[in-house]
PDB file of N, CA and C in Angstrom:
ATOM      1  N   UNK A   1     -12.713  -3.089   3.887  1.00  0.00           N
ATOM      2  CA  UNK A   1     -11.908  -2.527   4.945  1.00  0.00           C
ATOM      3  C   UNK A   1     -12.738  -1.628   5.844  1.00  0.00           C
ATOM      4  N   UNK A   2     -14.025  -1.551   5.817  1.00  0.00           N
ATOM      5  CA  UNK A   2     -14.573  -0.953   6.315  1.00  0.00           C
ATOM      6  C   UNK A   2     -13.967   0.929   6.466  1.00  0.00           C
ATOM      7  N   UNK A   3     -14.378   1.753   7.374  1.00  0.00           N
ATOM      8  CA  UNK A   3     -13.928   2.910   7.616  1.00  0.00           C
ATOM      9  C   UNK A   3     -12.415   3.128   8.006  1.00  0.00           C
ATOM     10  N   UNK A   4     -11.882   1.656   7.837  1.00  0.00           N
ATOM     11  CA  UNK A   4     -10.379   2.039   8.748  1.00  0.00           C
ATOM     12  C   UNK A   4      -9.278   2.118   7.515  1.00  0.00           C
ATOM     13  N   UNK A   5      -8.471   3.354   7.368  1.00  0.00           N
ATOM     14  CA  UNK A   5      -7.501   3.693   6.701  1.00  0.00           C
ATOM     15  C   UNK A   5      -6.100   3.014   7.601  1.00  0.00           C
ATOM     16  N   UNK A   6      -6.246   2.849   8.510  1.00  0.00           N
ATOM     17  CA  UNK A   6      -4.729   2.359   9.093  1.00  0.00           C
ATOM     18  C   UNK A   6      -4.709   0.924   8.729  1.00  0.00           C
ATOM     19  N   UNK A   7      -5.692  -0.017   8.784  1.00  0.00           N
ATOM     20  CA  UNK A   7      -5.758  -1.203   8.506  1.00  0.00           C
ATOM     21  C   UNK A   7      -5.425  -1.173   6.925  1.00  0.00           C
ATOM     22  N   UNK A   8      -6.058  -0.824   5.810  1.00  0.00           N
ATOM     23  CA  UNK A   8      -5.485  -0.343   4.596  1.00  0.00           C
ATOM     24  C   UNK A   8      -4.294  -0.498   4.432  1.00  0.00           C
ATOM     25  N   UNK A   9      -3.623   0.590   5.065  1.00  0.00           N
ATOM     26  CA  UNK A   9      -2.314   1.181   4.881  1.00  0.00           C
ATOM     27  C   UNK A   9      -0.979  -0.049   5.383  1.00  0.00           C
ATOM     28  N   UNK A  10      -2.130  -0.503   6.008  1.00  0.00           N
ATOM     29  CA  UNK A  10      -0.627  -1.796   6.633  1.00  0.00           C
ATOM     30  C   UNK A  10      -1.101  -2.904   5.695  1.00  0.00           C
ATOM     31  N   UNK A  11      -2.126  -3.213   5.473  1.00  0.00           N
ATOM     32  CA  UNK A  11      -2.369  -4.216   5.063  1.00  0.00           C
ATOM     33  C   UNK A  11      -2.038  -4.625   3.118  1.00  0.00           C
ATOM     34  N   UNK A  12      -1.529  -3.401   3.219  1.00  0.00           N
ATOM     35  CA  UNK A  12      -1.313  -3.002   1.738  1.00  0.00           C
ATOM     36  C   UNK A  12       0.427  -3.089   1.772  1.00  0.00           C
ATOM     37  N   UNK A  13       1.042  -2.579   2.727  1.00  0.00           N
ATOM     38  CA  UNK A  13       2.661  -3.384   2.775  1.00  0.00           C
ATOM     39  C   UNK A  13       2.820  -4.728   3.319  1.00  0.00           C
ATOM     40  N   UNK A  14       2.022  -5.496   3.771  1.00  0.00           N
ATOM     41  CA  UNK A  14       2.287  -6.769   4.396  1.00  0.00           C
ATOM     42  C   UNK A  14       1.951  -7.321   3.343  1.00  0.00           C
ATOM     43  N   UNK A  15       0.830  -7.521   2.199  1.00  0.00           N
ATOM     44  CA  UNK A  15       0.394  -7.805   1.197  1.00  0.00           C
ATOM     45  C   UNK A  15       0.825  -7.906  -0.112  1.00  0.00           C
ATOM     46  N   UNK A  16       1.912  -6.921  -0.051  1.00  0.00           N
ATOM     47  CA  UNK A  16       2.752  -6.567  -1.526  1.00  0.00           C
ATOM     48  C   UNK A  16       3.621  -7.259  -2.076  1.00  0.00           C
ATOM     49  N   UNK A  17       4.029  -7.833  -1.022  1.00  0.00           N
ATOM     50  CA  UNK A  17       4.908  -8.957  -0.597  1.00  0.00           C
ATOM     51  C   UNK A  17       4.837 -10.462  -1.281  1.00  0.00           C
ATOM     52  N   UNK A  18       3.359 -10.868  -1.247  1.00  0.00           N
ATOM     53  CA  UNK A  18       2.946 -12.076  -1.210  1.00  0.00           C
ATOM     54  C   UNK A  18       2.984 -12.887  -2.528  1.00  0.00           C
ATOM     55  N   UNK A  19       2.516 -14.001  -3.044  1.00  0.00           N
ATOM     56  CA  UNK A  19       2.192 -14.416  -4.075  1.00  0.00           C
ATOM     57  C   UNK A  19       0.966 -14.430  -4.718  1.00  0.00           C
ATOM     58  N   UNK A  20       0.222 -13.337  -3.803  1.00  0.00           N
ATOM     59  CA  UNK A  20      -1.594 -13.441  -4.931  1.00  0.00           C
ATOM     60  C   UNK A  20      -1.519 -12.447  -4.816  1.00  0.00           C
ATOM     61  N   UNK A  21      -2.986 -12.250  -5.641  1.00  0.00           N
ATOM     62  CA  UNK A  21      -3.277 -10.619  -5.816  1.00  0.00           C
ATOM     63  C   UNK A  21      -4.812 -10.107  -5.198  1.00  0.00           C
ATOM     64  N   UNK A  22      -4.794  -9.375  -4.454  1.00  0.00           N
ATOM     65  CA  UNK A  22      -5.623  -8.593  -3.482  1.00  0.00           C
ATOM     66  C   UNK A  22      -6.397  -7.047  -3.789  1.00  0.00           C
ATOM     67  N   UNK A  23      -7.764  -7.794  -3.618  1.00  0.00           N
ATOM     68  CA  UNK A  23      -8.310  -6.053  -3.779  1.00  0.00           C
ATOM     69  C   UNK A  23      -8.332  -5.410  -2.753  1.00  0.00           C
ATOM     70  N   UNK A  24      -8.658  -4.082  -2.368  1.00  0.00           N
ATOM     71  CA  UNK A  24      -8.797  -3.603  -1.098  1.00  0.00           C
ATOM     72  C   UNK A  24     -10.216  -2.572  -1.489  1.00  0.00           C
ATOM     73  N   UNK A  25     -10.982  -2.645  -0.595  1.00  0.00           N
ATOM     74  CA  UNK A  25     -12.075  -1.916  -0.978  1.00  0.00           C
ATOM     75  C   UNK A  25     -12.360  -0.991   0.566  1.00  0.00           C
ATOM     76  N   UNK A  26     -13.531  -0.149   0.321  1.00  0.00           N
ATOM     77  CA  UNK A  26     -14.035   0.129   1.654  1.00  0.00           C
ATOM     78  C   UNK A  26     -15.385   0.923   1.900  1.00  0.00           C
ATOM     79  N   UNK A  27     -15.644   1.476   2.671  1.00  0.00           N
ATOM     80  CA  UNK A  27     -16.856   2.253   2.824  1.00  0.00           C
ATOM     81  C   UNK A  27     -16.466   3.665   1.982  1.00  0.00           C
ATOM     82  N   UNK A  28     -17.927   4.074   1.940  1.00  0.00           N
ATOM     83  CA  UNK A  28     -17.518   5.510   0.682  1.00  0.00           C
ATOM     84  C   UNK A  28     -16.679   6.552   1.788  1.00  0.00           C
ATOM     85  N   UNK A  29     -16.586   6.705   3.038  1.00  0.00           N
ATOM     86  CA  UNK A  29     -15.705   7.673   3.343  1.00  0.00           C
ATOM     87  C   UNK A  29     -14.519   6.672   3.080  1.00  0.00           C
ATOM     88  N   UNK A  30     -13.881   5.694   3.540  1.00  0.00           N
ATOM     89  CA  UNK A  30     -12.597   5.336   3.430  1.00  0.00           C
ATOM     90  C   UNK A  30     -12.021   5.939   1.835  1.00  0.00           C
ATOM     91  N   UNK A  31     -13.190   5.067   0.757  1.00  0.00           N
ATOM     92  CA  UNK A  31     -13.021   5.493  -0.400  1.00  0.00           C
ATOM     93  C   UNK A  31     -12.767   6.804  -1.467  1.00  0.00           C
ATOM     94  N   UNK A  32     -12.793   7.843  -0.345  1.00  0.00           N
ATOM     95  CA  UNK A  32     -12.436   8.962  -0.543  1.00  0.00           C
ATOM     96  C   UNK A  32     -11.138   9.431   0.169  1.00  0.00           C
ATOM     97  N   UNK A  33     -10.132   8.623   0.668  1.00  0.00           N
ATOM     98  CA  UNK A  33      -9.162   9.237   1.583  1.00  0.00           C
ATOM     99  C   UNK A  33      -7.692   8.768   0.544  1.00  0.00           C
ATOM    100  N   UNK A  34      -7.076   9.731   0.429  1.00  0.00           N
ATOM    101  CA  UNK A  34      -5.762   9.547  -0.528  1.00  0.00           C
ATOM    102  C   UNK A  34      -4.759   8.167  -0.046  1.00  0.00           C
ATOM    103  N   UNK A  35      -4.512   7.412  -1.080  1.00  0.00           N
ATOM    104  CA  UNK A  35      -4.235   6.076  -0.624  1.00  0.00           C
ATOM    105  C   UNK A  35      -2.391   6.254  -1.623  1.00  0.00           C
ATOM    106  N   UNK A  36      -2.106   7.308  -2.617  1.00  0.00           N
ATOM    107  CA  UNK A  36      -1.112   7.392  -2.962  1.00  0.00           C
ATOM    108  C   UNK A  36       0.199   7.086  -2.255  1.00  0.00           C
ATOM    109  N   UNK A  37       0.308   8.071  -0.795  1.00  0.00           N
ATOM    110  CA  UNK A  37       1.240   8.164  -0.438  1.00  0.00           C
ATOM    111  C   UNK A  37       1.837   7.455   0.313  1.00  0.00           C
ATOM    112  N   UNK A  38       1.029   5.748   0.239  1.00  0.00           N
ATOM    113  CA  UNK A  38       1.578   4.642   0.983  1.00  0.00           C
ATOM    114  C   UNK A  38       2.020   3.675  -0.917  1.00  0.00           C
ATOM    115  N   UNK A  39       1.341   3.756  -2.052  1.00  0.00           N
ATOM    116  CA  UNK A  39       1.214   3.382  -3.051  1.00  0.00           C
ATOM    117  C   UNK A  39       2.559   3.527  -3.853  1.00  0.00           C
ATOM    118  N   UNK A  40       2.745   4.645  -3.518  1.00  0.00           N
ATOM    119  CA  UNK A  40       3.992   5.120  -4.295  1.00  0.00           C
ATOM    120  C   UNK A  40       5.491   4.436  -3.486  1.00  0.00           C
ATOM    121  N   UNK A  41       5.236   4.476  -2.610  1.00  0.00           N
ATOM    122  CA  UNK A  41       6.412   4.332  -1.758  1.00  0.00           C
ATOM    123  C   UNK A  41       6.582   2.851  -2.095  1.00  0.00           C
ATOM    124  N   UNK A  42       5.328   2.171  -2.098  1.00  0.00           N
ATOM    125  CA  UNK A  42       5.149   0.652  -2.150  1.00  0.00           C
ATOM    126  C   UNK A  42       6.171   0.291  -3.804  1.00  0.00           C
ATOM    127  N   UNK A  43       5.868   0.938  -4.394  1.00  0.00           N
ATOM    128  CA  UNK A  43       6.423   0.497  -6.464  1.00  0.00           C
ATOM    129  C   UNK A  43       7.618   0.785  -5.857  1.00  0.00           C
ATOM    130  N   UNK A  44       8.288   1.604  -5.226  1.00  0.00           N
ATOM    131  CA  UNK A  44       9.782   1.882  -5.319  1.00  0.00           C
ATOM    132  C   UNK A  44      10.381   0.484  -4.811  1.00  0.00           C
ATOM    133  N   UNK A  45       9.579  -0.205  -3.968  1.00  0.00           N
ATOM    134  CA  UNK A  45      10.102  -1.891  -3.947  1.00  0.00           C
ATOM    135  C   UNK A  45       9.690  -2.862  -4.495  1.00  0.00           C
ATOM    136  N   UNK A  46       9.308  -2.068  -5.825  1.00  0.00           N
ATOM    137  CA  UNK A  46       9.041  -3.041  -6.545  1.00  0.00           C
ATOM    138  C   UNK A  46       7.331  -3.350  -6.688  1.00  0.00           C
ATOM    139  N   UNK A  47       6.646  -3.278  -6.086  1.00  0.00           N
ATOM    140  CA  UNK A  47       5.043  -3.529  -5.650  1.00  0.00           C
ATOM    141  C   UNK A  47       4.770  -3.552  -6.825  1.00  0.00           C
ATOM    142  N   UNK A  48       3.129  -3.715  -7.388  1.00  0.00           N
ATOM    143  CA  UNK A  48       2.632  -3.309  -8.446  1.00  0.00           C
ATOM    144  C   UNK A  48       1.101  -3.363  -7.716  1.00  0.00           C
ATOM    145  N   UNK A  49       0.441  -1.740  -7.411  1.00  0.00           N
ATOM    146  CA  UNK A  49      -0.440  -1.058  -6.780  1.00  0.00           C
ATOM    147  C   UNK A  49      -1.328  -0.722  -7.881  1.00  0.00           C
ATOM    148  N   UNK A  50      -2.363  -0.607  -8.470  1.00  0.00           N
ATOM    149  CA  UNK A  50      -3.125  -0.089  -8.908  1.00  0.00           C
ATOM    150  C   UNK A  50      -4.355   0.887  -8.026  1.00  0.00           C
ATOM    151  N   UNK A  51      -4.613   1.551  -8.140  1.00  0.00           N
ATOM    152  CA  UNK A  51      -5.399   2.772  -7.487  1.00  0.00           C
ATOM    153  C   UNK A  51      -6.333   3.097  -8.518  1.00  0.00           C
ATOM    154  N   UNK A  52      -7.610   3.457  -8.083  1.00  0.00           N
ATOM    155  CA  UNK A  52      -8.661   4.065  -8.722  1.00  0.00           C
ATOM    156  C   UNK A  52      -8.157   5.822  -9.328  1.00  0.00           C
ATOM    157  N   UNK A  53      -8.716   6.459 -10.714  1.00  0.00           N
ATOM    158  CA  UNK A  53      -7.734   7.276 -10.946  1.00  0.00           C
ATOM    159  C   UNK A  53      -7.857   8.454  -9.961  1.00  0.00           C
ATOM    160  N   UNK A  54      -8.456   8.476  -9.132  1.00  0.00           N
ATOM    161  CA  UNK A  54      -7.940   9.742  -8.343  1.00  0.00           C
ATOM    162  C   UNK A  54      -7.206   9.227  -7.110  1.00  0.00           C
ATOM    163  N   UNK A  55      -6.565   7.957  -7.296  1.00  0.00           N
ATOM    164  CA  UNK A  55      -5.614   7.748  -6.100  1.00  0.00           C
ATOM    165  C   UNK A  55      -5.843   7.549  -5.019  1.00  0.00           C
ATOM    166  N   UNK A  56      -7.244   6.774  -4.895  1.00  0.00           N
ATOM    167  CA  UNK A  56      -7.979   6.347  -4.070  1.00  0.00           C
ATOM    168  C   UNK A  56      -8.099   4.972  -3.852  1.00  0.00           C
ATOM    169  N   UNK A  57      -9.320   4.186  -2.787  1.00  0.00           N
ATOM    170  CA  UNK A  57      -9.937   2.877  -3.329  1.00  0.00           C
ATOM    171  C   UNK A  57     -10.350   3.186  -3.889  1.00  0.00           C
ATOM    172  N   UNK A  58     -11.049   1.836  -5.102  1.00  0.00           N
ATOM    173  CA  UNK A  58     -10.974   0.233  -5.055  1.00  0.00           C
ATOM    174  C   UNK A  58      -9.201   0.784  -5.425  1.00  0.00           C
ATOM    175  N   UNK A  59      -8.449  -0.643  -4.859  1.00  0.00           N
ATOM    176  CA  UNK A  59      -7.283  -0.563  -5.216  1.00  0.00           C
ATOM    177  C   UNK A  59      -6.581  -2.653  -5.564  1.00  0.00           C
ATOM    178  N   UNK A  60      -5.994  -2.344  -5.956  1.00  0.00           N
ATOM    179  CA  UNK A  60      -5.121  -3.959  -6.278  1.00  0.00           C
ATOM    180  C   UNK A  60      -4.221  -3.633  -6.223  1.00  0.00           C
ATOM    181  N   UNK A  61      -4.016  -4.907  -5.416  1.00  0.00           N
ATOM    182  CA  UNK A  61      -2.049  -4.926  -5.493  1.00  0.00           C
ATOM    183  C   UNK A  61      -2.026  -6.784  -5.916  1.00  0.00           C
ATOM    184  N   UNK A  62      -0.829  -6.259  -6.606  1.00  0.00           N
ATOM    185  CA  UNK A  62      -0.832  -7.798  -7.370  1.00  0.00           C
ATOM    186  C   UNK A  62       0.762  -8.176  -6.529  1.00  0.00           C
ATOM    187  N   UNK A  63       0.179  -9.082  -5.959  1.00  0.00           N
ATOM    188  CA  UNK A  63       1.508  -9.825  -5.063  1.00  0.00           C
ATOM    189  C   UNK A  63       2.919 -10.148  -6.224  1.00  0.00           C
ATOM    190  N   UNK A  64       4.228 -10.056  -5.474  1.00  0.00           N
ATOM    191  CA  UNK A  64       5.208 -10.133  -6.401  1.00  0.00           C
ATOM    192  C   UNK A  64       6.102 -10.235  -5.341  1.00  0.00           C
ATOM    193  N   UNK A  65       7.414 -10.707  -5.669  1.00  0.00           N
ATOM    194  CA  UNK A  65       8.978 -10.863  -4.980  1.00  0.00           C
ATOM    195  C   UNK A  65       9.242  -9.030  -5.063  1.00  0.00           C
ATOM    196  N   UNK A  66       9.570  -8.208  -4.107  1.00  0.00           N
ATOM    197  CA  UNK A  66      10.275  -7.486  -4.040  1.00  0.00           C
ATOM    198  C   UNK A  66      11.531  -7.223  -3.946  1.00  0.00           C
ATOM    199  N   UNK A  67      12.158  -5.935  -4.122  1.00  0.00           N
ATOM    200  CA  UNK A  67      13.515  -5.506  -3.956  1.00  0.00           C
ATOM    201  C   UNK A  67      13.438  -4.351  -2.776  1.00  0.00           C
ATOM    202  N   UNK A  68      15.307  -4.177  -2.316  1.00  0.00           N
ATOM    203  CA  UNK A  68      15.500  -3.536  -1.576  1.00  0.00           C
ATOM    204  C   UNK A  68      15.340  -2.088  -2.268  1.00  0.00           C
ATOM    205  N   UNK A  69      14.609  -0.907  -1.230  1.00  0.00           N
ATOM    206  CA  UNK A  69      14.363   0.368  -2.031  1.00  0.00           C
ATOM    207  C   UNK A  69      14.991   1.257  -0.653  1.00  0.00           C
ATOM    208  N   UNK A  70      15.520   2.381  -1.189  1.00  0.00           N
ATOM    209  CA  UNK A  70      15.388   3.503  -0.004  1.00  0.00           C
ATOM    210  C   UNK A  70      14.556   4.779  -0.960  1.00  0.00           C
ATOM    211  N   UNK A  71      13.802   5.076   0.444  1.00  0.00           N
ATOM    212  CA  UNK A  71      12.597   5.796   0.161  1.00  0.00           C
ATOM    213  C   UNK A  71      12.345   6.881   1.070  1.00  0.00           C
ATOM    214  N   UNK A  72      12.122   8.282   0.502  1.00  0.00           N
ATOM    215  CA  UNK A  72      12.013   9.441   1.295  1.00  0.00           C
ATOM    216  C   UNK A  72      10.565   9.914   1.440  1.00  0.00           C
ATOM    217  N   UNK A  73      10.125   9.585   2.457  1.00  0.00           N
ATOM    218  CA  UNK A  73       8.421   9.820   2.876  1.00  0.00           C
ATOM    219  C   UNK A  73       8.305  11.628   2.184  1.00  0.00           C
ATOM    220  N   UNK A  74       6.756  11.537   1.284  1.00  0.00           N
ATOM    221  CA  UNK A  74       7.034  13.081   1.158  1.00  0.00           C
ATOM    222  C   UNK A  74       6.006  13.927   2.194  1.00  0.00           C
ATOM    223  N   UNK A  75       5.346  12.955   3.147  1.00  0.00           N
ATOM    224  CA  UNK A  75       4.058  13.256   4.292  1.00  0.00           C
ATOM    225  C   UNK A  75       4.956  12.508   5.484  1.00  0.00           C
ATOM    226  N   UNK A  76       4.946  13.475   6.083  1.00  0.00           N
ATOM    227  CA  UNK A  76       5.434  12.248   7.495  1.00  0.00           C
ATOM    228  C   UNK A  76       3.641  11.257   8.135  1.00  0.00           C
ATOM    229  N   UNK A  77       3.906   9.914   8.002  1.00  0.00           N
ATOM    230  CA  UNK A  77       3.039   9.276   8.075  1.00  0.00           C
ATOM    231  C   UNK A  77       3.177   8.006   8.801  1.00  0.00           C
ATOM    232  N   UNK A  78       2.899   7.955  10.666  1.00  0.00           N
ATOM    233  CA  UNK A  78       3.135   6.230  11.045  1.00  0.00           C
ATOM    234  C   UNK A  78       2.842   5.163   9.866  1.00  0.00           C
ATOM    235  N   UNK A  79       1.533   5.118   9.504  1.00  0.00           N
ATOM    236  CA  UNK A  79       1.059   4.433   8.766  1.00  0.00           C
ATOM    237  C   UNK A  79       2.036   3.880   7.704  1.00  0.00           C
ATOM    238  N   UNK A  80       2.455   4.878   7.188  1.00  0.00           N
ATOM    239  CA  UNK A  80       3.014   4.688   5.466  1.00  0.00           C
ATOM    240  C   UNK A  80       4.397   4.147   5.981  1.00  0.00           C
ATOM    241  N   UNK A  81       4.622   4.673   6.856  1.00  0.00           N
ATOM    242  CA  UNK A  81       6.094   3.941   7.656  1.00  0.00           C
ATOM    243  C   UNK A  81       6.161   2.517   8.043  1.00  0.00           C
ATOM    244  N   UNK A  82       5.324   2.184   8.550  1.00  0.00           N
ATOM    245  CA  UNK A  82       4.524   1.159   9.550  1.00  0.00           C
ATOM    246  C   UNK A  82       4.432   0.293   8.107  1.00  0.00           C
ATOM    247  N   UNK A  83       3.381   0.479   7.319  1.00  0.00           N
ATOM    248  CA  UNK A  83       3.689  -0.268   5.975  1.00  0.00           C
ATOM    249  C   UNK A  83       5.067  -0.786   4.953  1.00  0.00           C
ATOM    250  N   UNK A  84       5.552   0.465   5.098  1.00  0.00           N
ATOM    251  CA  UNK A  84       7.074   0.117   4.136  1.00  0.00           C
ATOM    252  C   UNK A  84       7.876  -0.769   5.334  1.00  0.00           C
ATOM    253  N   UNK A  85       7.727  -0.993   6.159  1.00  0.00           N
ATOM    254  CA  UNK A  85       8.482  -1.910   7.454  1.00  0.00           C
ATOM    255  C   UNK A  85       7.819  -3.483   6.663  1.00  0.00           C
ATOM    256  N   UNK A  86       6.672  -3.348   6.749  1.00  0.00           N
ATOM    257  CA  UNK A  86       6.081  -4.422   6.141  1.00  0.00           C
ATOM    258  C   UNK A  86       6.535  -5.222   5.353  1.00  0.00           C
ATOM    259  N   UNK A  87       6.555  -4.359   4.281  1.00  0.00           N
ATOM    260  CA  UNK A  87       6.915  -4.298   2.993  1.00  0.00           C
ATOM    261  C   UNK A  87       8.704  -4.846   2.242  1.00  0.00           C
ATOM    262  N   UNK A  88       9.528  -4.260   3.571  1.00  0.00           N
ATOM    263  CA  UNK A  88      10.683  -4.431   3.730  1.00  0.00           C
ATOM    264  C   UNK A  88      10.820  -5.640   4.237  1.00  0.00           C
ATOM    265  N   UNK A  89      10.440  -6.301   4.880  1.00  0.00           N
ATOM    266  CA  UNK A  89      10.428  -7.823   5.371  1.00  0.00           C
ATOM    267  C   UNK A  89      10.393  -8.835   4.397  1.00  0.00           C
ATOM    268  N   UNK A  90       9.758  -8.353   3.871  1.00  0.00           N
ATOM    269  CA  UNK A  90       9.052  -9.133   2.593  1.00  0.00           C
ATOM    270  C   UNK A  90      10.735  -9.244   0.986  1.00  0.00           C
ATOM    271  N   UNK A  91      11.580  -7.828   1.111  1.00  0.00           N
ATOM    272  CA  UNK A  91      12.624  -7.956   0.114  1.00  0.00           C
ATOM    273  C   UNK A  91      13.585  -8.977   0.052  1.00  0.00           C
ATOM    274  N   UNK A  92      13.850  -9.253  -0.936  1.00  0.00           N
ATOM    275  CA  UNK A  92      15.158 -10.888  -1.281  1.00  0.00           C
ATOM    276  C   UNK A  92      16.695  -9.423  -1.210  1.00  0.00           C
TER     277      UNK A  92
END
């Protein structure tokens, strides 16, 4: 993913969605930028996110059928918003 966290962040709710499973990697600054607070939001529909343990990249998301979730951002974040839109497309 190179240096870009917004690409990440969407590409990680459009993705969650799917039927495979996806790593997401990036440069060592990306790899240091908190990737939780799009992660978390993602499991409440169901996702299944794995994160490096400080909640960072390398990350996997293992594609799956989602459900409908309502979800209270605890960062106001386009991104993480912009993702769960994603993400929401994707629910049966």
């Amino acid at each position: 993913m190179g240096n870009s966290g917004t690409t990440t962040r969407l590409l990680m709710g459009l993705l969650a969605g799917t039927d495979f499973d996806v790593r997401f990697a990036g440069d060592a600054s990306l790899q240091k930028r908190p990737m939780r607070r799009v992660a978390d939001p993602l499991r409440a529909f169901g996702a299944r996110v794995e994160l490096s343990p400080t909640g960072t990249l390398p990350c996997m998301i293992h594609g799956q059928k989602l459900h409908r979730a309502e979800v209270q951002l605890q960062v106001a974040s386009a991104q993480v918003k912009s993702a769960l839109i994603f993400a929401a497309l994707r629910t049966a």
